[in-house]
N, C-alpha and C. Protein backbone atom coordinates (compact mmCIF):
# COMPACT_ATOMS: atom_id res chain seq x y z
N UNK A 1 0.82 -1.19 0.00
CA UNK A 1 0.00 0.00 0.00
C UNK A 1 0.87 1.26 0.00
N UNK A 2 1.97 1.14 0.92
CA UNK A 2 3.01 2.36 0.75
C UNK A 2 3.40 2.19 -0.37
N UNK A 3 3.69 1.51 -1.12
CA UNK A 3 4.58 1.30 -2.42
C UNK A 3 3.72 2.03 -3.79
N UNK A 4 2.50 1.34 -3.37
CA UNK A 4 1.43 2.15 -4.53
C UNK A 4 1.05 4.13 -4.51
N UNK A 5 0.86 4.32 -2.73
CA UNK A 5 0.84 5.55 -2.40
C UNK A 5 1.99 6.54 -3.39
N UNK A 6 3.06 5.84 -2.68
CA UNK A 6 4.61 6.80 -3.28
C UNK A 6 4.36 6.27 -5.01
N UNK A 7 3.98 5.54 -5.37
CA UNK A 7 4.10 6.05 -6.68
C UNK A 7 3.02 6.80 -7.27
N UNK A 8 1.78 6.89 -6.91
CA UNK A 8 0.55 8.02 -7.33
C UNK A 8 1.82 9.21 -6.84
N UNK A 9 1.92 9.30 -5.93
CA UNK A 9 2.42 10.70 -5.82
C UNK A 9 3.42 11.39 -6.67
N UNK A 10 4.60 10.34 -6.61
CA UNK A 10 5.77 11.08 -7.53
C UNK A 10 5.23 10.96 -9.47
N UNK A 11 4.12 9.96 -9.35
CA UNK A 11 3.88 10.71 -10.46
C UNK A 11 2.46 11.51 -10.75
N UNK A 12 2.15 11.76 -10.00
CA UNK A 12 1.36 13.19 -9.76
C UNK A 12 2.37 14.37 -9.17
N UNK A 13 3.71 14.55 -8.82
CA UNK A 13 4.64 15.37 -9.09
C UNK A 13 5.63 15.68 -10.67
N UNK A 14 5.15 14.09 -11.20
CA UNK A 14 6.19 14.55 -12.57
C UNK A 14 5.07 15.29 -13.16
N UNK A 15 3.75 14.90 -12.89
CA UNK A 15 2.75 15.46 -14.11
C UNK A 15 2.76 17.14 -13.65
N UNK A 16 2.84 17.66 -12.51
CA UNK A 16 2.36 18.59 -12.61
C UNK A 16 3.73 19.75 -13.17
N UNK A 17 5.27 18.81 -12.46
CA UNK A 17 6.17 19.26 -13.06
C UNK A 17 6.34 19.59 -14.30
N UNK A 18 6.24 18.37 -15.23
CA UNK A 18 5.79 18.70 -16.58
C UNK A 18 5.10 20.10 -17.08
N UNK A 19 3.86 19.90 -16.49
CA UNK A 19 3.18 20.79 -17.33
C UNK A 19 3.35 22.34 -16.59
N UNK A 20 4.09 22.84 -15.51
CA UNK A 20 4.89 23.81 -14.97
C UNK A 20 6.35 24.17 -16.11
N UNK A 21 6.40 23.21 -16.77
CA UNK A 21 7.84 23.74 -17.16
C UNK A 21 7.29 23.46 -18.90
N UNK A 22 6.11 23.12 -19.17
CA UNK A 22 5.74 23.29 -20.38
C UNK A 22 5.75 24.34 -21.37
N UNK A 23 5.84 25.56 -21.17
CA UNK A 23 5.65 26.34 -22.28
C UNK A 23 7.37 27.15 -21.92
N UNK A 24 8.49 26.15 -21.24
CA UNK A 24 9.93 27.33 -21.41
C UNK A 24 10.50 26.79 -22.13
N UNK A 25 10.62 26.06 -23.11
CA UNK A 25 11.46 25.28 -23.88
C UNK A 25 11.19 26.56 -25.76
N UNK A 26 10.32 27.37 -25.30
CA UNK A 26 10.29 28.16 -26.54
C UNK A 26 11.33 29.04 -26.51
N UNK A 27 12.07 29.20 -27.79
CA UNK A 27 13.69 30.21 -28.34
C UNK A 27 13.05 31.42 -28.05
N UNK A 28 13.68 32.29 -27.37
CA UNK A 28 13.43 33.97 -27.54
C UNK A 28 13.24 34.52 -28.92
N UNK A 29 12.49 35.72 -28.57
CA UNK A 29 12.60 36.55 -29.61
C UNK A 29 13.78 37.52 -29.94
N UNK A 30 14.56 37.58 -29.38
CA UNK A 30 15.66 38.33 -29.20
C UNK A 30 16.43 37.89 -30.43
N UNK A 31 17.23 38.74 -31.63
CA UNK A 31 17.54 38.27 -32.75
C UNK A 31 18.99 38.75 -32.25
N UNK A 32 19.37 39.63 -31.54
CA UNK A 32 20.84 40.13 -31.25
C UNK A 32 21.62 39.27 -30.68
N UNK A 33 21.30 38.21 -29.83
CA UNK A 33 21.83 37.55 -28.70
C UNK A 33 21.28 36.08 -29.45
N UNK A 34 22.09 35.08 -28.98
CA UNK A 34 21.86 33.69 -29.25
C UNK A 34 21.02 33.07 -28.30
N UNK A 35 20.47 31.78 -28.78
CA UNK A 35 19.93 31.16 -27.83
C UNK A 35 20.12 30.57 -26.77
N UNK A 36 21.88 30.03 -26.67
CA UNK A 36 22.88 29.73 -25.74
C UNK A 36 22.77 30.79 -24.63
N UNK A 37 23.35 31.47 -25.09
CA UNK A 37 23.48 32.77 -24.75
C UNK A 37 22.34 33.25 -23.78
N UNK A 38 21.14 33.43 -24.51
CA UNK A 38 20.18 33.92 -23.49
C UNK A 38 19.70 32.62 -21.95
N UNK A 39 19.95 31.58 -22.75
CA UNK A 39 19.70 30.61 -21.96
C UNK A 39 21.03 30.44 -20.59
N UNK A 40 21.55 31.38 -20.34
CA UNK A 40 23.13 31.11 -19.83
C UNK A 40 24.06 30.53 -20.97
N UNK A 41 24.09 30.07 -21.72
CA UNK A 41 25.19 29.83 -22.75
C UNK A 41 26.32 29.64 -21.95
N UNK A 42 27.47 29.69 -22.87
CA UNK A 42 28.61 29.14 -22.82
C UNK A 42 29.15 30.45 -22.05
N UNK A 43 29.77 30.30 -21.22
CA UNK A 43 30.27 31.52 -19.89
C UNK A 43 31.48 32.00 -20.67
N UNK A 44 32.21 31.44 -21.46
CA UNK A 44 33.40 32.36 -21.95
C UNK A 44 32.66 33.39 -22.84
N UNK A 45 31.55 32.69 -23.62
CA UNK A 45 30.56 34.21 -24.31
C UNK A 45 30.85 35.32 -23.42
N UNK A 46 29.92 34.97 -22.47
CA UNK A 46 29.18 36.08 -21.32
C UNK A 46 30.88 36.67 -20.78
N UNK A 47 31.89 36.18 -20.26
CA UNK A 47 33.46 36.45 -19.93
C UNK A 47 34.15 37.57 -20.88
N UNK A 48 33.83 36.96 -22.27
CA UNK A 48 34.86 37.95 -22.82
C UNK A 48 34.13 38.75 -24.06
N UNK A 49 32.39 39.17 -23.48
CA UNK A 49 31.77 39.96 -23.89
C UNK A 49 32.26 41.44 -23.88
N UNK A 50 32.68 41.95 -25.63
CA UNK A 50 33.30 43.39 -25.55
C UNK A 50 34.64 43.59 -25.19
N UNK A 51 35.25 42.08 -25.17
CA UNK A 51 37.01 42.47 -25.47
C UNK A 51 37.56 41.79 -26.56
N UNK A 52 38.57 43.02 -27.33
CA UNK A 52 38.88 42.57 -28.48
C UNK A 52 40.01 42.03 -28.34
N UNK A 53 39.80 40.20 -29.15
CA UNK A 53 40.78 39.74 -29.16
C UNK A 53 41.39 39.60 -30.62
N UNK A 54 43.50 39.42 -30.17
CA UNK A 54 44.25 39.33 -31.47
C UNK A 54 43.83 38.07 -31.91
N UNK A 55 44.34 38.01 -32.89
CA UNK A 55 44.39 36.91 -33.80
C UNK A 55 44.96 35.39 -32.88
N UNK A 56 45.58 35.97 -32.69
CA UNK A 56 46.13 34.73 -31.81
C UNK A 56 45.76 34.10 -30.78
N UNK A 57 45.06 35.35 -29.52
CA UNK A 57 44.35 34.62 -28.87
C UNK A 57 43.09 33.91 -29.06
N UNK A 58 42.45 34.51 -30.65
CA UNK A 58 40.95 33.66 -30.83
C UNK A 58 41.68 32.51 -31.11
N UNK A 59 43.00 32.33 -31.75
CA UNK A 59 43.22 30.82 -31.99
C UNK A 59 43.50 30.21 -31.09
N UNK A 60 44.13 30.62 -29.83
CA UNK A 60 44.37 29.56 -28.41
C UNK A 60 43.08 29.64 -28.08
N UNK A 61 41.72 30.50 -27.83
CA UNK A 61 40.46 30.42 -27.18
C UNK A 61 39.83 29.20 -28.14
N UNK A 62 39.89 28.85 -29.53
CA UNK A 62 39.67 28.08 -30.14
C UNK A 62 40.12 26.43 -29.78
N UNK A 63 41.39 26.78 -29.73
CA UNK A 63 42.33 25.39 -29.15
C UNK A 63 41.89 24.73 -27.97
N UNK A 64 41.51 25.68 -26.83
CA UNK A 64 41.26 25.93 -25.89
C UNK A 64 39.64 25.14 -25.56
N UNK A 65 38.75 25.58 -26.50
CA UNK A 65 37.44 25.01 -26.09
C UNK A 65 37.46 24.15 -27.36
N UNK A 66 38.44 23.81 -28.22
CA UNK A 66 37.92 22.31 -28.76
C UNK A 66 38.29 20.80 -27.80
N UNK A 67 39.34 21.43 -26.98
CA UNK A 67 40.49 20.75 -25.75
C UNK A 67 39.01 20.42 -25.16
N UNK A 68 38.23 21.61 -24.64
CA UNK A 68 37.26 21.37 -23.16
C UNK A 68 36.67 20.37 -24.13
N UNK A 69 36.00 20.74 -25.29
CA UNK A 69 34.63 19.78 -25.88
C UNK A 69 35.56 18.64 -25.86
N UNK A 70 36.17 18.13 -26.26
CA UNK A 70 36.77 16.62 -26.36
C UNK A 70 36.89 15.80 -25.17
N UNK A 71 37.23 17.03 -24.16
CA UNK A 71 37.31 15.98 -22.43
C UNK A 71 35.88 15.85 -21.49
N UNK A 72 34.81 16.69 -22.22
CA UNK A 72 33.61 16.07 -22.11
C UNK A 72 32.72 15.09 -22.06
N UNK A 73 32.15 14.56 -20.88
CA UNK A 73 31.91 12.93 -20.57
C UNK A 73 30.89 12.86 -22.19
N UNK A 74 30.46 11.49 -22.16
CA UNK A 74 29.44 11.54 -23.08
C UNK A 74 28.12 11.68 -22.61
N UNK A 75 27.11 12.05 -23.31
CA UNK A 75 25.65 12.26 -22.85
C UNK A 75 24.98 11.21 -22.94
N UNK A 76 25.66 9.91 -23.23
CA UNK A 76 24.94 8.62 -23.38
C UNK A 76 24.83 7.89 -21.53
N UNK A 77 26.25 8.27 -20.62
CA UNK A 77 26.48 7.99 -19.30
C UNK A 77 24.99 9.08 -18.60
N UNK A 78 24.80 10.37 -19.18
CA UNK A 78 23.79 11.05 -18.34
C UNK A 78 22.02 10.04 -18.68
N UNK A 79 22.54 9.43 -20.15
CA UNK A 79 20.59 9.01 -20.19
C UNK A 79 20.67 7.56 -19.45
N UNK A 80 21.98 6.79 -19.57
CA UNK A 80 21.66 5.65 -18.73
C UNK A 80 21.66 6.32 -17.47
N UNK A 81 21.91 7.10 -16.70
CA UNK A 81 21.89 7.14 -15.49
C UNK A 81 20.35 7.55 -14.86
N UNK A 82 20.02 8.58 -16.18
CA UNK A 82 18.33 8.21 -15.85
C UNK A 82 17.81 7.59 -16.00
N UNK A 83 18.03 6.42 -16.75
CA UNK A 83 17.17 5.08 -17.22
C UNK A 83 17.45 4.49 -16.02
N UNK A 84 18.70 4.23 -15.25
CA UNK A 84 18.72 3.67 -14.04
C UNK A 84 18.04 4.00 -12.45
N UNK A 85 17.76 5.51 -12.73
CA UNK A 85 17.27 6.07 -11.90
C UNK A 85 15.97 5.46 -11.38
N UNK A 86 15.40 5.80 -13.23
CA UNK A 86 13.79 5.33 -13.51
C UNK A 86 13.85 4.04 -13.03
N UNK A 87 14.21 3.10 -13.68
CA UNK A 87 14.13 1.75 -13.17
C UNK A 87 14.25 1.50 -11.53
N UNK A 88 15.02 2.41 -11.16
CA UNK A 88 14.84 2.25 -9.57
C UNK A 88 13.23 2.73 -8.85
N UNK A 89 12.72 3.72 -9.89
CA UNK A 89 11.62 4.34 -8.72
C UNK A 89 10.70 3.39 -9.11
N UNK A 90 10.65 2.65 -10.35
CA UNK A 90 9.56 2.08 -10.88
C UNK A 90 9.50 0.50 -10.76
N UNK A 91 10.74 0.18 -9.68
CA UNK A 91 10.90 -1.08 -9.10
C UNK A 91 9.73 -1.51 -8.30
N UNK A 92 9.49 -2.41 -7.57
CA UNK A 92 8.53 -2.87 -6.71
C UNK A 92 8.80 -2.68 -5.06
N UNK A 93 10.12 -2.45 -5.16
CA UNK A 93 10.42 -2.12 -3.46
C UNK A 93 11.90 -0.84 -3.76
N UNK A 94 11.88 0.27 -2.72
CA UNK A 94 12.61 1.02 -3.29
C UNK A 94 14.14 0.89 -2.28
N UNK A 95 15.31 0.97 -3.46
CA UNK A 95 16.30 0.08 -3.10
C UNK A 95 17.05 1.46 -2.63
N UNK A 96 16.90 2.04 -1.49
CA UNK A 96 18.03 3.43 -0.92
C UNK A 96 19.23 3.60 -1.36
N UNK A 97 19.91 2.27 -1.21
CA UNK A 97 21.35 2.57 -1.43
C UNK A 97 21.53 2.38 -2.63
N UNK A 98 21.05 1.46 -3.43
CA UNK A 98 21.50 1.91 -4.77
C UNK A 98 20.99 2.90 -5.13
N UNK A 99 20.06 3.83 -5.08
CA UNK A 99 19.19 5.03 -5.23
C UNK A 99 20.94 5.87 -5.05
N UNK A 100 21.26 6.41 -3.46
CA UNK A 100 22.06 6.94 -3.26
C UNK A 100 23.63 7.01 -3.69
N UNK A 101 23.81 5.72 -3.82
CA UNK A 101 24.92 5.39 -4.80
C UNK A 101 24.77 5.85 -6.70
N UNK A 102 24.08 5.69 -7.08
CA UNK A 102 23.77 6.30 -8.53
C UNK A 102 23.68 8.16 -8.61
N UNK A 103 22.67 8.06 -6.86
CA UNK A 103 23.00 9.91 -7.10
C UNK A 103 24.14 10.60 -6.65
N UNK A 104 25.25 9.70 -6.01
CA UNK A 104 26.68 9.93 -5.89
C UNK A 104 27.48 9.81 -6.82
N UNK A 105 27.11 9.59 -7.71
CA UNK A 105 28.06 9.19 -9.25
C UNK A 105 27.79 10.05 -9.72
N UNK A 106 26.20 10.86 -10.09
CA UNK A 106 25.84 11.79 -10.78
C UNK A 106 26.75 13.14 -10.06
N UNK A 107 26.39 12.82 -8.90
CA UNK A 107 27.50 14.43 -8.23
C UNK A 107 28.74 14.41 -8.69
N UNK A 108 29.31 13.05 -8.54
CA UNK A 108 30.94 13.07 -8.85
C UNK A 108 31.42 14.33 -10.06
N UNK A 109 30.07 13.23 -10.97
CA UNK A 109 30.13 13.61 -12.67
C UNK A 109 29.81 15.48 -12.60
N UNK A 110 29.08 15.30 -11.80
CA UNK A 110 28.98 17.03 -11.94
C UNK A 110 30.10 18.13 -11.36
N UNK A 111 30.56 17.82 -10.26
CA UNK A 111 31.72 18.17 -9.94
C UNK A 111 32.53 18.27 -10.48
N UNK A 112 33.30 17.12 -11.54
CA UNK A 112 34.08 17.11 -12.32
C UNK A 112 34.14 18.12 -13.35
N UNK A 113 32.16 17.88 -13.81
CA UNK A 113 32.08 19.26 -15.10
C UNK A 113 32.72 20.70 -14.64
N UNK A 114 32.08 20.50 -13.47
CA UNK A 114 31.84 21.98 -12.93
C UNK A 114 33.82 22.39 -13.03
N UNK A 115 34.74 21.86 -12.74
CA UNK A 115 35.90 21.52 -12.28
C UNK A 115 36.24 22.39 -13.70
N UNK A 116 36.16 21.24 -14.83
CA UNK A 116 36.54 21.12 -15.93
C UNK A 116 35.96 23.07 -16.16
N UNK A 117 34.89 23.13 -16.17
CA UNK A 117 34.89 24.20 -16.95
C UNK A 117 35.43 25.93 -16.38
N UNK A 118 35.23 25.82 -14.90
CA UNK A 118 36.25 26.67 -14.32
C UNK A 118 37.70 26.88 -14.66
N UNK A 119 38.32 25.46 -14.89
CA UNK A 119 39.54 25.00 -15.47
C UNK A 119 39.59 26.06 -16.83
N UNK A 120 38.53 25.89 -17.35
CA UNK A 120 38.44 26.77 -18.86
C UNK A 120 38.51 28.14 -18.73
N UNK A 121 38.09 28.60 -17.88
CA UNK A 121 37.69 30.05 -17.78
C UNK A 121 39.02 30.77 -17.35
N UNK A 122 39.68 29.96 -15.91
CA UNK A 122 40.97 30.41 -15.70
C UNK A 122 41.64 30.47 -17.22
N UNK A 123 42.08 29.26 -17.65
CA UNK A 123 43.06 29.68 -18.79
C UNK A 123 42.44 30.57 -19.96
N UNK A 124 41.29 30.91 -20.19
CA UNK A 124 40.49 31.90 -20.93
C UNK A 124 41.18 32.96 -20.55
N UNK A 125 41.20 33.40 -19.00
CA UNK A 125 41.36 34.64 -18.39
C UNK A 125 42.82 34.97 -18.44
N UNK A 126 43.75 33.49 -18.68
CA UNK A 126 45.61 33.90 -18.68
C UNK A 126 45.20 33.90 -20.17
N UNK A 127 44.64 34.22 -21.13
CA UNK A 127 45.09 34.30 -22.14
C UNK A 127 45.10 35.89 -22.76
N UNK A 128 44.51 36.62 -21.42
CA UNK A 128 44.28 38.22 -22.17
C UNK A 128 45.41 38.97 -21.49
N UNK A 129 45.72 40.12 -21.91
CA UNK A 129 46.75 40.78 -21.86
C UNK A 129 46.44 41.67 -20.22
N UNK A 130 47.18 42.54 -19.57
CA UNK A 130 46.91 43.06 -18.49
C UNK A 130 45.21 44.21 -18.94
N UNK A 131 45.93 44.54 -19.97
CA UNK A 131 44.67 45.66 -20.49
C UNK A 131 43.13 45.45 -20.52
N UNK A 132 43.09 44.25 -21.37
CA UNK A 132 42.14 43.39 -21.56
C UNK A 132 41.14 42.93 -19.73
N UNK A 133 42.19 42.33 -19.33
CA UNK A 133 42.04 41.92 -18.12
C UNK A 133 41.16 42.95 -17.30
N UNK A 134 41.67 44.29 -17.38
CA UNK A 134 41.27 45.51 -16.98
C UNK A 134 39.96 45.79 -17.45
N UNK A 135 40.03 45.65 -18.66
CA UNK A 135 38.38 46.04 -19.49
C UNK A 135 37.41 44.89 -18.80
N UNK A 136 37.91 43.83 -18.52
CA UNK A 136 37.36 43.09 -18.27
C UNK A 136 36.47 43.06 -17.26
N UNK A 137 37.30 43.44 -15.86
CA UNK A 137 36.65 43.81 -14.48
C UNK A 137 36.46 45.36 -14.70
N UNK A 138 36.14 46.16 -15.50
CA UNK A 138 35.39 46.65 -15.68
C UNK A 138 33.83 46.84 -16.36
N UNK A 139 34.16 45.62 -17.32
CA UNK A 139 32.38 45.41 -17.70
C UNK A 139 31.83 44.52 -16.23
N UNK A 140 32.79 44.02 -15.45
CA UNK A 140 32.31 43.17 -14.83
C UNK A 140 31.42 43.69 -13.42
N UNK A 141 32.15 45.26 -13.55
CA UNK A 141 31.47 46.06 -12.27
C UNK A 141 30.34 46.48 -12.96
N UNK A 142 30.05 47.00 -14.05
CA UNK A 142 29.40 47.36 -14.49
C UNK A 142 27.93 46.25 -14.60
N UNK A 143 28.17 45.52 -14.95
CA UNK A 143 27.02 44.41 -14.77
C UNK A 143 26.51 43.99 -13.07
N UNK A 144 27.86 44.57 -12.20
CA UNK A 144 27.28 44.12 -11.33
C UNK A 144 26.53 44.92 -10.34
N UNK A 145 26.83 46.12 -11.25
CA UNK A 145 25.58 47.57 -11.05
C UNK A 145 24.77 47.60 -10.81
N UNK A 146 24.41 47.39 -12.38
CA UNK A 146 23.63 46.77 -13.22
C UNK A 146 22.35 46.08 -12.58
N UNK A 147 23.14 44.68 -11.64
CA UNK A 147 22.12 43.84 -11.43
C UNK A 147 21.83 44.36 -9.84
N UNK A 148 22.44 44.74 -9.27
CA UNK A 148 22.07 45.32 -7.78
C UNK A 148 21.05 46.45 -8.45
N UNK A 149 21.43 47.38 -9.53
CA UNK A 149 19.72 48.52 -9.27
C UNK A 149 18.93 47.86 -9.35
N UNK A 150 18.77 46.81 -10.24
CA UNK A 150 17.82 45.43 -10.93
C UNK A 150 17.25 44.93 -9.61
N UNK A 151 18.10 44.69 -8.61
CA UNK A 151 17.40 43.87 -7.83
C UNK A 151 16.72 44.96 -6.48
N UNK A 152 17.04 46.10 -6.51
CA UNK A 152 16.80 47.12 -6.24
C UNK A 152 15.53 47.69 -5.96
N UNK A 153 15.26 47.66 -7.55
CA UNK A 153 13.78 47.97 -8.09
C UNK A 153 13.19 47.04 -8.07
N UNK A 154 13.47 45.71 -8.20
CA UNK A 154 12.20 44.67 -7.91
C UNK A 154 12.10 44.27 -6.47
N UNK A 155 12.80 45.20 -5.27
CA UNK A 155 12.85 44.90 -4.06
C UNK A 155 11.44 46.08 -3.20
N UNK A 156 11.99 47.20 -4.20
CA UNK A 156 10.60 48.25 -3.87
C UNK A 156 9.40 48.21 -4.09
């Protein structure tokens, strides 16, 4: 009877989840900005928004994030891990530790990303000149103006 309960519920949580997150998967209208981009995109975008780089450094920033894309796990380890997930909730008795053990692998894996792409950003950031660097934490105050009046006005 518990077993049947918990599953009406979590899936009377996916349904309503679902249809809560149903209509954000539509592209902006925004034609200036990408869809990456608006969506959080790729953070070296948003990083080295409005500094001009030489020739040379677009070719190490190039080198640089074909390096990150290649040491990128595959996305085939993220769908088995939900297929394993699923198969766990949709078991007949619910197994904790393997539950917790699968969502300890997923952290590992995320940690790692998270690792990896900080990793990127530092050497993004040794690749600009002192000047650059400068322009840099200066758009960076500036946004962070920016978002304090922002949060400012939606505080009043």
């Amino acid at each position: 009877m518990k077993a049947i309960t918990l599953l009406l519920t979590l899936a009377g949580l996916l349904i309503v989840t679902g249809s809560v997150n149903a209509g954000h998967h539509s592209k902006p209208e925004q034609t200036d900005k990408s869809y990456k981009m608006q969506r959080g995109g790729l953070s070296y975008q948003k990083m080295l928004a409005g500094v001009d780089l030489t020739a040379a450094q677009q070719q190490q920033l190039q080198q640089l994030l074909q390096e990150h894309k290649a040491s990128r796990p595959d996305r085939e380890q993220a769908v088995k891990a939900r297929g394993a997930l699923r198969q766990l909730i949709e078991a007949d008795y619910f197994d904790e530790v393997a539950v917790t053990e699968l969502l300890q692998q997923q952290q590992q894996q995320q940690l790692a990303q998270r690792v990896a792409r900080l990793k990127l950003r530092h050497q993004l950031y040794q690749l600009l000149s002192p000047e650059q660097r400068q322009q840099l934490a200066e758009k960076h105050q500036q946004r962070k103006l920016k978002w304090q009046q922002r949060s400012n006005r939606e505080s009043q």
